[in-house]
Protein backbone atom coordinates (compact mmCIF):
# COMPACT_ATOMS: atom_id res chain seq x y z
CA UNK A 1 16.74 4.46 12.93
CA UNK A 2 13.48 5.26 14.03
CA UNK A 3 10.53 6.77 12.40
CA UNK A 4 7.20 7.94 12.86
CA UNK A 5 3.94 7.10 10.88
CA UNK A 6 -0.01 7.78 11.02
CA UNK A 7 -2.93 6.14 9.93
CA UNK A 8 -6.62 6.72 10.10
CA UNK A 9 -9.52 5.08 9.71
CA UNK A 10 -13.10 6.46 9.31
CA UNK A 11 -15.11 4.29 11.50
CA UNK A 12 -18.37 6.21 10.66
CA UNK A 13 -18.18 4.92 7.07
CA UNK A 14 -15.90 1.84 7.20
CA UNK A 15 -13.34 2.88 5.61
CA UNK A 16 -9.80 4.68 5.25
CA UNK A 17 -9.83 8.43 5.81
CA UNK A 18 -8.47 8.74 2.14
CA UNK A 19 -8.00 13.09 1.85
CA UNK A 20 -7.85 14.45 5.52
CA UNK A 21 -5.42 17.10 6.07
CA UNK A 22 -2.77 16.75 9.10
CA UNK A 23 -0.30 18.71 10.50
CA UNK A 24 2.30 17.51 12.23
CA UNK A 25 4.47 19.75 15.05
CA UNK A 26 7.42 19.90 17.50
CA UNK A 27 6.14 21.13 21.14
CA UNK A 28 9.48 22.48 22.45
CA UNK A 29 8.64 25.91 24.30
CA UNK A 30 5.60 28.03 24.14
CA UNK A 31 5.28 28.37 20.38
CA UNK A 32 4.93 24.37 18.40
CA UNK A 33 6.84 24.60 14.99
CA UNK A 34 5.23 22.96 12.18
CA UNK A 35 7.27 19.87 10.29
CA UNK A 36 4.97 18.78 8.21
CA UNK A 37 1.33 18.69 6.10
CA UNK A 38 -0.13 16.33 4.25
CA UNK A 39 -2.84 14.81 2.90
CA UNK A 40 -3.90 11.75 3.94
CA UNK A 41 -3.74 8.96 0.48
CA UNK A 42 -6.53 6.26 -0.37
CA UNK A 43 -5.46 3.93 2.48
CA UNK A 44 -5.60 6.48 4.76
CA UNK A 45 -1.67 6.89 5.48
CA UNK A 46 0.66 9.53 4.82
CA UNK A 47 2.10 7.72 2.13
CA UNK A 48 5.46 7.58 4.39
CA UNK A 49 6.87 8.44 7.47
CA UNK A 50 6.21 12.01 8.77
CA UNK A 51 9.82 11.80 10.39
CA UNK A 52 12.46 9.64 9.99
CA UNK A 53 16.19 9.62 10.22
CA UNK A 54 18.16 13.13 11.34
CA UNK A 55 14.92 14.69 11.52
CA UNK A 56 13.32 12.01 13.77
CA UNK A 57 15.05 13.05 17.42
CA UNK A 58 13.33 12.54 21.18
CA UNK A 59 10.74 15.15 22.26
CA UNK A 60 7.31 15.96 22.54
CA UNK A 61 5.15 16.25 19.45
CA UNK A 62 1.33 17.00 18.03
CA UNK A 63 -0.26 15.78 15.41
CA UNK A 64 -3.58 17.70 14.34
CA UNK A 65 -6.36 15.99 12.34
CA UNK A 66 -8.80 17.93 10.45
CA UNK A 67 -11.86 15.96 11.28
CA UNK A 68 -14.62 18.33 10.40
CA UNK A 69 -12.99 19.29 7.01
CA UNK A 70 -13.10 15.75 6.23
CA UNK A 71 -16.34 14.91 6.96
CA UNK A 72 -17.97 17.59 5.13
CA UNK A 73 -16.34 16.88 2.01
CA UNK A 74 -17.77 13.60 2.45
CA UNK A 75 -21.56 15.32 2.70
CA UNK A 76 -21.67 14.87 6.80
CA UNK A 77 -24.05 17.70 7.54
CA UNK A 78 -22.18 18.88 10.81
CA UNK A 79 -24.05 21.37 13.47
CA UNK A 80 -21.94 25.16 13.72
CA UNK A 81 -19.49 24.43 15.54
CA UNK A 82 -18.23 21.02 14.73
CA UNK A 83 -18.28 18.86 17.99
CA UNK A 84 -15.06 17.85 16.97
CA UNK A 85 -13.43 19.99 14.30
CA UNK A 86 -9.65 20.42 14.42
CA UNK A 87 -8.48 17.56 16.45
CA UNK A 88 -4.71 17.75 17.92
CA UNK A 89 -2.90 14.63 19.82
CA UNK A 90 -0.02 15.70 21.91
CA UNK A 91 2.57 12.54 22.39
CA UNK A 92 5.96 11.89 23.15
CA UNK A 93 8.49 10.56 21.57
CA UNK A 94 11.17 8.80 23.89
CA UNK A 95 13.64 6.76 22.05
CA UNK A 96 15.22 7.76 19.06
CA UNK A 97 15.63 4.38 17.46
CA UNK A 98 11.74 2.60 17.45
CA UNK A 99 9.04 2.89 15.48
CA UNK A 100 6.02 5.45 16.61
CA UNK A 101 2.52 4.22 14.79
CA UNK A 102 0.01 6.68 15.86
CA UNK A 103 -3.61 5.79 14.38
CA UNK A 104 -6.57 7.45 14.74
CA UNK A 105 -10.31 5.98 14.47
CA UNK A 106 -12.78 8.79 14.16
CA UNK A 107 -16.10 9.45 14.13
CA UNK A 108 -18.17 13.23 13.54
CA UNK A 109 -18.71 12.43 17.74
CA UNK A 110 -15.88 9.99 18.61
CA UNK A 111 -12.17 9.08 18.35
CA UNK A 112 -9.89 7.04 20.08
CA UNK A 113 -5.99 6.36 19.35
CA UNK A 114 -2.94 4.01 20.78
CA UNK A 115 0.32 3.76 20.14
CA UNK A 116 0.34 1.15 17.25
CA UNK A 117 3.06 -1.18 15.38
């Protein structure tokens, strides 16, 4: 069965992005339909897959990573707007059966993902 986890890293202060909010949707049509929101735990994970099983079928999804919230509640003084505020990754998912790892390292200024293991 496959599944499909996150992880991300704070590469501005070395370390996990332990609190950041994500969102996770399905992009099927002109409207996405949220799945899921969490909070991100102390290692920077979802604490568990953000699909898996029946609910974890081929398509095209978005994950959306609240950078700026984050980074002020960490004291970042950010200018109005954000350079990067609400930060969404559109991705496919093609076979049913492997393992999506989608990481994020982020910056106030920067990020930069892959497909992961």
């Amino acid at each position: 069965m496959g599944k499909l986890t996150t992880h991300v890293l704070d590469t501005m202060n070395g370390c996990p992005a332990a609190g950041m909010s994500v969102r996770l949707y399905r992009v099927d049509g002109s409207t996405p339909q949220l799945l899921r929101s969490v909070q991100l735990d102390a290692d920077g994970r979802a604490g568990g897959p953000l699909l898996e099983g029946a609910d974890f079928v081929a398509g095209r999804y978005r994950l959306v990573f609240e950078l700026a919230d984050y980074f002020r509640a960490r004291g970042v003084v950010l200018p109005d707007p954000p350079f990067l505020d609400s930060v969404p990754l559109d991705f496919g998912l093609a076979d049913a059966t492997s393992h999506y790892h989608v990481p994020l390292l982020a910056s106030p200024w920067a990020y930069s993902t892959y497909r992961g293991s």
